[in-house]
PDB file of N, CA and C in Angstrom:
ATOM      1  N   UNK A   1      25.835   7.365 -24.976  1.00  0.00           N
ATOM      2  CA  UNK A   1      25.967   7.064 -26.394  1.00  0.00           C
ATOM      3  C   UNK A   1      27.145   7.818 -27.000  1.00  0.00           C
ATOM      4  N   UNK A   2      27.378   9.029 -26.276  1.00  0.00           N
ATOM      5  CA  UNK A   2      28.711   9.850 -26.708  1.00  0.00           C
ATOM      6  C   UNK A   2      29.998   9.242 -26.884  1.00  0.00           C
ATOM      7  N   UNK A   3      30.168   8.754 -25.381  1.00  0.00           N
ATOM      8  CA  UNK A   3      31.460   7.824 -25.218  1.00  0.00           C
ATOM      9  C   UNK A   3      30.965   6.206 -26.141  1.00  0.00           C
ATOM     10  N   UNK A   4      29.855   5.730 -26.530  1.00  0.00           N
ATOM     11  CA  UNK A   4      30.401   5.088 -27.793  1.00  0.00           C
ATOM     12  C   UNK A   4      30.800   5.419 -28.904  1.00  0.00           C
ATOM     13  N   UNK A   5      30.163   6.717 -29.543  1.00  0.00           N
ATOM     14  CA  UNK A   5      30.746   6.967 -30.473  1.00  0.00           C
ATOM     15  C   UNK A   5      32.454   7.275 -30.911  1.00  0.00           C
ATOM     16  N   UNK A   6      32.946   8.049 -29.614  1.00  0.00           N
ATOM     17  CA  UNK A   6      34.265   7.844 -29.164  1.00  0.00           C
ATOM     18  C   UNK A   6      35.055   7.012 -29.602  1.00  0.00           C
ATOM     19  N   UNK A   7      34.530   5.551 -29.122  1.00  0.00           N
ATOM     20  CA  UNK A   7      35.700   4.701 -29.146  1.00  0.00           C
ATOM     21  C   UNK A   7      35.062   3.616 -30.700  1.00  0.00           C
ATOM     22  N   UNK A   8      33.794   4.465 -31.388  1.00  0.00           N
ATOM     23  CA  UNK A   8      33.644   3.393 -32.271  1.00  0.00           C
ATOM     24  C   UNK A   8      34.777   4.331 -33.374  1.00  0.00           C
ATOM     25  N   UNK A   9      34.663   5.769 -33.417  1.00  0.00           N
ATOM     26  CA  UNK A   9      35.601   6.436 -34.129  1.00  0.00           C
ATOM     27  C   UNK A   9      37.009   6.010 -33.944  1.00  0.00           C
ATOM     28  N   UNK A  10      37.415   5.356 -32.555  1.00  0.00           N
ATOM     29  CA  UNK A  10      38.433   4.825 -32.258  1.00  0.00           C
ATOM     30  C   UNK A  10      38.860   3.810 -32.869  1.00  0.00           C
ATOM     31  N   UNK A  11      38.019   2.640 -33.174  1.00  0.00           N
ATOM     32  CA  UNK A  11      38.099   1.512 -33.651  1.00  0.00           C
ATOM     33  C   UNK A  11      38.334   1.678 -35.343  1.00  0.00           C
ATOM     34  N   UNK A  12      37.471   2.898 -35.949  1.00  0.00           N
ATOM     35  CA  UNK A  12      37.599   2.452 -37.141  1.00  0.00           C
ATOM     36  C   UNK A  12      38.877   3.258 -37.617  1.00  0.00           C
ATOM     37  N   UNK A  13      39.551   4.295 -36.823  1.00  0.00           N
ATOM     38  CA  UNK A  13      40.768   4.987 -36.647  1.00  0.00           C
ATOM     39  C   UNK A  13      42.096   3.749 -37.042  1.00  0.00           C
ATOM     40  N   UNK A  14      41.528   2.748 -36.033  1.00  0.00           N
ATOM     41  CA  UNK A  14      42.862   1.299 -36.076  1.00  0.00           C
ATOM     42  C   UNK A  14      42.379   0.752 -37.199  1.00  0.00           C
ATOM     43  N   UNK A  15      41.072   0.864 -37.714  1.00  0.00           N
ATOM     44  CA  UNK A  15      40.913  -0.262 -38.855  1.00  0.00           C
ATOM     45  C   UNK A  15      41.919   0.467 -40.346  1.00  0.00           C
ATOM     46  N   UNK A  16      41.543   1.284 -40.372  1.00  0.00           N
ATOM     47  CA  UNK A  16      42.324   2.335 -41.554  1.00  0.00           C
ATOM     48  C   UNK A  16      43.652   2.184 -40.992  1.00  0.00           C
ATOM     49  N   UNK A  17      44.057   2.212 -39.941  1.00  0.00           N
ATOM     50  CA  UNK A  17      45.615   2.027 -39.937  1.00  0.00           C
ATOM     51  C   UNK A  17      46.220   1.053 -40.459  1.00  0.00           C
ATOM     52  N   UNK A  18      45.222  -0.433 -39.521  1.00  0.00           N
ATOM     53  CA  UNK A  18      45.744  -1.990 -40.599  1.00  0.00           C
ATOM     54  C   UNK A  18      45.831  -1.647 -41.849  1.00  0.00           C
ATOM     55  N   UNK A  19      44.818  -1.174 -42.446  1.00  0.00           N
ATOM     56  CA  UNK A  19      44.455  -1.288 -43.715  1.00  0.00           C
ATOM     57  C   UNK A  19      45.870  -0.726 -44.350  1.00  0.00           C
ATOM     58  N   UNK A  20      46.272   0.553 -43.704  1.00  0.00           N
ATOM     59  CA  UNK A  20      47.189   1.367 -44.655  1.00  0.00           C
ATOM     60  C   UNK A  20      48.567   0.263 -44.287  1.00  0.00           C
ATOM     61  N   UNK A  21      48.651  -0.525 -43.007  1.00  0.00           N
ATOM     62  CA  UNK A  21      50.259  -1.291 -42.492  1.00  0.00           C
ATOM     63  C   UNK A  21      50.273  -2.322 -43.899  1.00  0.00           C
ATOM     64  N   UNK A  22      48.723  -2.537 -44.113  1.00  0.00           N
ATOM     65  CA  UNK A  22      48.838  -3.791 -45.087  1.00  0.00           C
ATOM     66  C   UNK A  22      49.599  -3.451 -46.499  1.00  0.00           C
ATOM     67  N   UNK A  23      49.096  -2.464 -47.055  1.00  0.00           N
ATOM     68  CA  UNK A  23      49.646  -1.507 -48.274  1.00  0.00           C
ATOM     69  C   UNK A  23      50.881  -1.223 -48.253  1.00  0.00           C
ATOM     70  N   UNK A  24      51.846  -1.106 -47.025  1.00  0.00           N
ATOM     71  CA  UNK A  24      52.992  -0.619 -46.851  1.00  0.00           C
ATOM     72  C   UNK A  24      53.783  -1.459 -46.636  1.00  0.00           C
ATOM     73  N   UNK A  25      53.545  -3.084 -46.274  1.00  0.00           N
ATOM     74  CA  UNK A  25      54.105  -4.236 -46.268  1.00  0.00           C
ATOM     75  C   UNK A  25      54.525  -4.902 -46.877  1.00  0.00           C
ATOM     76  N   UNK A  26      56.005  -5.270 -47.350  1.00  0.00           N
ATOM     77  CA  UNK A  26      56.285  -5.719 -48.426  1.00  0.00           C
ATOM     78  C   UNK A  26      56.395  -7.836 -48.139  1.00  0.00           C
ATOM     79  N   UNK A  27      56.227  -7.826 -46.661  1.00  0.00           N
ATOM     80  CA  UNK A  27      55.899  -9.139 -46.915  1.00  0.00           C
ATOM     81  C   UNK A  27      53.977  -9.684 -46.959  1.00  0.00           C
ATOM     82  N   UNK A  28      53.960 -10.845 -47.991  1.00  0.00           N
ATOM     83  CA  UNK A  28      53.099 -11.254 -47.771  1.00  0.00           C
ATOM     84  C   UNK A  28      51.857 -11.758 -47.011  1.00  0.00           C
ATOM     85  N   UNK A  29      52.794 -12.528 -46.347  1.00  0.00           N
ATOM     86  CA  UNK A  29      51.854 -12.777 -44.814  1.00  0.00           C
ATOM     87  C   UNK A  29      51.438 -11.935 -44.055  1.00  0.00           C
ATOM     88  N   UNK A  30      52.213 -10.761 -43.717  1.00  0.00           N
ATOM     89  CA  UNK A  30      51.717  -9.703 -43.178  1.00  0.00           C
ATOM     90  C   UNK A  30      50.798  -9.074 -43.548  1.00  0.00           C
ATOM     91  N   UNK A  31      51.059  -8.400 -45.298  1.00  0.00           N
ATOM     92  CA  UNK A  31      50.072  -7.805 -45.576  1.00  0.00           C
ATOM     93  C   UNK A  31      48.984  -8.340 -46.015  1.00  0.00           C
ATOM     94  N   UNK A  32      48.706 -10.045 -45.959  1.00  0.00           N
ATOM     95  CA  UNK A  32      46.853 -10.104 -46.049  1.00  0.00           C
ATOM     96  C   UNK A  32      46.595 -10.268 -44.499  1.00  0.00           C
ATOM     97  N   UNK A  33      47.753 -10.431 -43.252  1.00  0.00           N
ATOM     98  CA  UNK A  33      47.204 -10.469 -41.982  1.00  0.00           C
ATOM     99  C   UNK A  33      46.485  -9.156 -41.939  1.00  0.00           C
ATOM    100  N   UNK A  34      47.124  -8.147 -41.887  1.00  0.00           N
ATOM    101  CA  UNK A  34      46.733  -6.753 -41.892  1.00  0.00           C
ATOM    102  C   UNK A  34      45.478  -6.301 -42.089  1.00  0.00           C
ATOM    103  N   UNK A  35      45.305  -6.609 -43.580  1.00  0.00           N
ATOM    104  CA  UNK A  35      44.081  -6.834 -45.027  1.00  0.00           C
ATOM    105  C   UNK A  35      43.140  -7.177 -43.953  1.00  0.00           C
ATOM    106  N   UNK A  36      43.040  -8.503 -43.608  1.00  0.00           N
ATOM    107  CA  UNK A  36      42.214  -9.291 -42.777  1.00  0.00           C
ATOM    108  C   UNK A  36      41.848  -8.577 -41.867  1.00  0.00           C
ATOM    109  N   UNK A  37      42.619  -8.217 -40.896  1.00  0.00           N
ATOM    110  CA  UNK A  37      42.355  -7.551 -39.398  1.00  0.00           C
ATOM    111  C   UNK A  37      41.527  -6.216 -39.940  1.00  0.00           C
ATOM    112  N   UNK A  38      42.175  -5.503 -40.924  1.00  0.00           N
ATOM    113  CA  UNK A  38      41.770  -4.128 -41.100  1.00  0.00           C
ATOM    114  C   UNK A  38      39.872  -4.230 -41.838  1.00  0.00           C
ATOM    115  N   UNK A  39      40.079  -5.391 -42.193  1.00  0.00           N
ATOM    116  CA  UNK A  39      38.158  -5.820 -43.186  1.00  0.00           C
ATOM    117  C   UNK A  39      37.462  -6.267 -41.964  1.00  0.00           C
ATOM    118  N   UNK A  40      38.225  -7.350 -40.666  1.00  0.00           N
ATOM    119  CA  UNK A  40      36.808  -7.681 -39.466  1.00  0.00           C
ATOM    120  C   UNK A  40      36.778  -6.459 -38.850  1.00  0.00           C
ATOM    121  N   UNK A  41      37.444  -5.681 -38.499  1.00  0.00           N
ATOM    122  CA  UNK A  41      37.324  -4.628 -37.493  1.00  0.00           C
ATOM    123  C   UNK A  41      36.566  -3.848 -38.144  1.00  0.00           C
ATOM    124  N   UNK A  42      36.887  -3.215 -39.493  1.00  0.00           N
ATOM    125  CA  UNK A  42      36.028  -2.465 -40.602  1.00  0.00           C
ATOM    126  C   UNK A  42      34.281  -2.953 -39.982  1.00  0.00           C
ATOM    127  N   UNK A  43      34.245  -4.328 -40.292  1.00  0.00           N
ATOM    128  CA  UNK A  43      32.688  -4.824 -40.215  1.00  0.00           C
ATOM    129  C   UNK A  43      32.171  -4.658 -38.792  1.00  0.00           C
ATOM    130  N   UNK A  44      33.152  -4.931 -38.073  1.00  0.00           N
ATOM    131  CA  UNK A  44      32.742  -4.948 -36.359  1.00  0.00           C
ATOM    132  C   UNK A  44      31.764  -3.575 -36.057  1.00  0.00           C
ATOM    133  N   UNK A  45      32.914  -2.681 -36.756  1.00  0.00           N
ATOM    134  CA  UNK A  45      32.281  -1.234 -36.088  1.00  0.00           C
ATOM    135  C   UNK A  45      31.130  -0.957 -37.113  1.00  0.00           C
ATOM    136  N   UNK A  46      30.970  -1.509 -38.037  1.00  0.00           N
ATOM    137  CA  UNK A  46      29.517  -1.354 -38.850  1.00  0.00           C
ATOM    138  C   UNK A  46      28.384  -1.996 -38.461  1.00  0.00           C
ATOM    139  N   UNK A  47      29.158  -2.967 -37.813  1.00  0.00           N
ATOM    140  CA  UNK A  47      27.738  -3.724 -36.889  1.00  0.00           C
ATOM    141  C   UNK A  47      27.482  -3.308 -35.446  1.00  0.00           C
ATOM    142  N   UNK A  48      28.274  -2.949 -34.977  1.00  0.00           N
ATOM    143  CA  UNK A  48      27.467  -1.861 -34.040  1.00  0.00           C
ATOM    144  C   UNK A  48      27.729  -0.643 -34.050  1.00  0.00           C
ATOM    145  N   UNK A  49      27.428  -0.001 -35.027  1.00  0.00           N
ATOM    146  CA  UNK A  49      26.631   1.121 -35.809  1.00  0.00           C
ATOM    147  C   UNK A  49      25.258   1.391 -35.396  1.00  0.00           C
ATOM    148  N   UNK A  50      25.179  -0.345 -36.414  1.00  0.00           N
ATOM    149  CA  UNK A  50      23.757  -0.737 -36.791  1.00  0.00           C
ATOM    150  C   UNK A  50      23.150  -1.055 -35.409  1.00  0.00           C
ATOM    151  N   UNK A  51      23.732  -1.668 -34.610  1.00  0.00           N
ATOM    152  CA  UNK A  51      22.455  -1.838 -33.062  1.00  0.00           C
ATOM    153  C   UNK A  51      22.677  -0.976 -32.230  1.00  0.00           C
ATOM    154  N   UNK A  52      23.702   0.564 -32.072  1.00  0.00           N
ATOM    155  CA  UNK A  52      23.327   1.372 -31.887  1.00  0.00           C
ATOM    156  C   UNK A  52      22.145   2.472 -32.318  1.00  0.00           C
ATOM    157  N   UNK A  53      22.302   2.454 -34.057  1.00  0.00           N
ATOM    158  CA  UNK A  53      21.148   3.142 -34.448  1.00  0.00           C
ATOM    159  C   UNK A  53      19.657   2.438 -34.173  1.00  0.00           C
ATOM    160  N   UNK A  54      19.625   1.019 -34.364  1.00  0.00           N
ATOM    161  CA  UNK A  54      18.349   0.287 -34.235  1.00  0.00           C
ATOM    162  C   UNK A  54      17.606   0.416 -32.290  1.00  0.00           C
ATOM    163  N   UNK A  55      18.727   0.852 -31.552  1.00  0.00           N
ATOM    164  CA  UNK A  55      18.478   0.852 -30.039  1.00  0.00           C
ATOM    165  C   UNK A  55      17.829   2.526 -30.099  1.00  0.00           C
ATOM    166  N   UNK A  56      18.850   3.544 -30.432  1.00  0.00           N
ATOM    167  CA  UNK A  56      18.495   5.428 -30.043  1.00  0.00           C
ATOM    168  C   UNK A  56      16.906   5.010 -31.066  1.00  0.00           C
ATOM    169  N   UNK A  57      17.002   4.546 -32.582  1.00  0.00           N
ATOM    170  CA  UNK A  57      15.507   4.551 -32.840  1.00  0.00           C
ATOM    171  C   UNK A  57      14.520   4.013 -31.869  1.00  0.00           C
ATOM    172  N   UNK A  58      14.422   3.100 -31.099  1.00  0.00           N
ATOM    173  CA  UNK A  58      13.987   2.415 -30.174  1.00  0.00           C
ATOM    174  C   UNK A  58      13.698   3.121 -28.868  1.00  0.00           C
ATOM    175  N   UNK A  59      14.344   3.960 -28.643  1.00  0.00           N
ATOM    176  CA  UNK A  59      15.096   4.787 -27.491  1.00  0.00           C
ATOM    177  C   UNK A  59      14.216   5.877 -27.753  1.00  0.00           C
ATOM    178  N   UNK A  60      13.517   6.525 -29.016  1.00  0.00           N
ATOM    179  CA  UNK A  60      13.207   7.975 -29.581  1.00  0.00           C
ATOM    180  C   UNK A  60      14.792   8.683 -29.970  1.00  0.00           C
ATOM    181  N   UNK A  61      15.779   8.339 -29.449  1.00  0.00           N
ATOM    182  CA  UNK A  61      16.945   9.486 -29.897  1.00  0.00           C
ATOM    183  C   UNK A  61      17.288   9.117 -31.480  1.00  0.00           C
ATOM    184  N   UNK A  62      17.681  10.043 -32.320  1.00  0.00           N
ATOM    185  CA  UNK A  62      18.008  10.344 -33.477  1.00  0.00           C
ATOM    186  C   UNK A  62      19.586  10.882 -33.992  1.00  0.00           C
ATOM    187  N   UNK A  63      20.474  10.824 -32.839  1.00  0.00           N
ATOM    188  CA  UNK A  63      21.462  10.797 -32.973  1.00  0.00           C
ATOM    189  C   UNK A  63      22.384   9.866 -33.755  1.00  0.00           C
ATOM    190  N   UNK A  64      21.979   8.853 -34.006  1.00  0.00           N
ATOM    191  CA  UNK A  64      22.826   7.680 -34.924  1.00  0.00           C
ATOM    192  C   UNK A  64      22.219   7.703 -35.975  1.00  0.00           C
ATOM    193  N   UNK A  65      21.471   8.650 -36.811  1.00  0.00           N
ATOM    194  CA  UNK A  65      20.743   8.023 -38.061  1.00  0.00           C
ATOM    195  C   UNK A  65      22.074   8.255 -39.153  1.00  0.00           C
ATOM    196  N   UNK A  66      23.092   8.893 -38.717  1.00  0.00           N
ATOM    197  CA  UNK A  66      24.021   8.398 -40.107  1.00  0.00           C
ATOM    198  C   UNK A  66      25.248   7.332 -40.247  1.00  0.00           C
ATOM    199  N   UNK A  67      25.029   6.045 -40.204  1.00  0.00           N
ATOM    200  CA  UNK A  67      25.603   4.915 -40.326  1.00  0.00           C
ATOM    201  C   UNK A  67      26.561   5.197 -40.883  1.00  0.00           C
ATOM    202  N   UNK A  68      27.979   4.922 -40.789  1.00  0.00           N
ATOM    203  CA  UNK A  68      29.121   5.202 -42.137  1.00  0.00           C
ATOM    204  C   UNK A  68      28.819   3.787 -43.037  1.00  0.00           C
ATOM    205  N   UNK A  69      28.495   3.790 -44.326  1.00  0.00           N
ATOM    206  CA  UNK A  69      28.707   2.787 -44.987  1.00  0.00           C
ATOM    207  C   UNK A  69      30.013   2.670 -45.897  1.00  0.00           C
ATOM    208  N   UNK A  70      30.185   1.203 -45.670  1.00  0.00           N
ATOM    209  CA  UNK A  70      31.923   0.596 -46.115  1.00  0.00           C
ATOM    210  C   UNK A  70      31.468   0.132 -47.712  1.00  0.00           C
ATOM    211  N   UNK A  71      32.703   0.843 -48.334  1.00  0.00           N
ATOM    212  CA  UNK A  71      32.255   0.847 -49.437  1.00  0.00           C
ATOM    213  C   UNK A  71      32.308  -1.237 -49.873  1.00  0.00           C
ATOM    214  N   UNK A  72      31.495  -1.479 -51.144  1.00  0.00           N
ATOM    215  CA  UNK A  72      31.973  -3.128 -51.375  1.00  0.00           C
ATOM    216  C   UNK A  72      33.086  -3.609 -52.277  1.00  0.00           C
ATOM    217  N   UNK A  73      34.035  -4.355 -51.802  1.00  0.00           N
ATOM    218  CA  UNK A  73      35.156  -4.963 -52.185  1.00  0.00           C
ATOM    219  C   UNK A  73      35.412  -6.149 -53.245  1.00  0.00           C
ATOM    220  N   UNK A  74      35.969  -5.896 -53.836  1.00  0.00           N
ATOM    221  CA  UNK A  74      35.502  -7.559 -55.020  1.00  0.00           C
ATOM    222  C   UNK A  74      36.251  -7.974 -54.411  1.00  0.00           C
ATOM    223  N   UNK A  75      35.553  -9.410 -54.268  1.00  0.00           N
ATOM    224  CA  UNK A  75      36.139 -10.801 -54.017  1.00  0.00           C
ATOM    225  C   UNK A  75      37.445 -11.100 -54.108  1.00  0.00           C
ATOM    226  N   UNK A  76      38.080 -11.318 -53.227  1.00  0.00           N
ATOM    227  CA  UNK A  76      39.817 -11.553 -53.885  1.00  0.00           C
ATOM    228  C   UNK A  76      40.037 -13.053 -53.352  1.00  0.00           C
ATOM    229  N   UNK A  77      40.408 -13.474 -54.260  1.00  0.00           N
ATOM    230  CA  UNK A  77      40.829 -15.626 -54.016  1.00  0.00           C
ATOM    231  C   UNK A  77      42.019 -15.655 -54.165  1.00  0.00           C
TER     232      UNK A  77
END
C-alpha cells in the first residue's frame, strides 16, 4: 500500500503541474488542454483514494483514512 501511495502522490504531483502549464499558457487550446488533463487526473487519483481506503477498511488497516479532498469548481461553459 506504501508504494501506492508513492505513485498516487506522484500522480497528483503531475496533476498540479498541468494545472499550473495551463495558467502559464498564453495559448488557448493549450491552456483548457492542460485545464482538462490537470481536472481528470485530479479525479483519477481521488478515485483511487477512495478504493484504496474502502479496501485497508476492508483489510482492518487504517492507514488511508485521510482522503485528500479536491476542492469544488464552478462550472465553466
Amino acid at each position: 500500500m506504501v508504494d501506492l501511495r508513492g505513485k498516487l502522490d506522484k500522480l497528483r504531483a503531475d496533476a498540479a503541474d498541468l494545472a499550473l502549464m495551463s495558467r502559464r499558457t498564453s495559448d488557448p487550446q493549450k491552456r483548457a488542454l492542460f485545464e482538462r488533463l490537470a481536472d481528470e487526473l485530479a479525479i483519477e487519483v481521488l478515485e483511487l483514494e477512495q478504493v484504496m481506503k474502502l479496501q485497508s477498511r476492508r483489510s482492518g488497516h487504517s492507514e488511508m483514512d485521510n482522503v485528500v479532498r479536491l476542492p469544488a469548481r464552478p462550472d465553466r461553459r
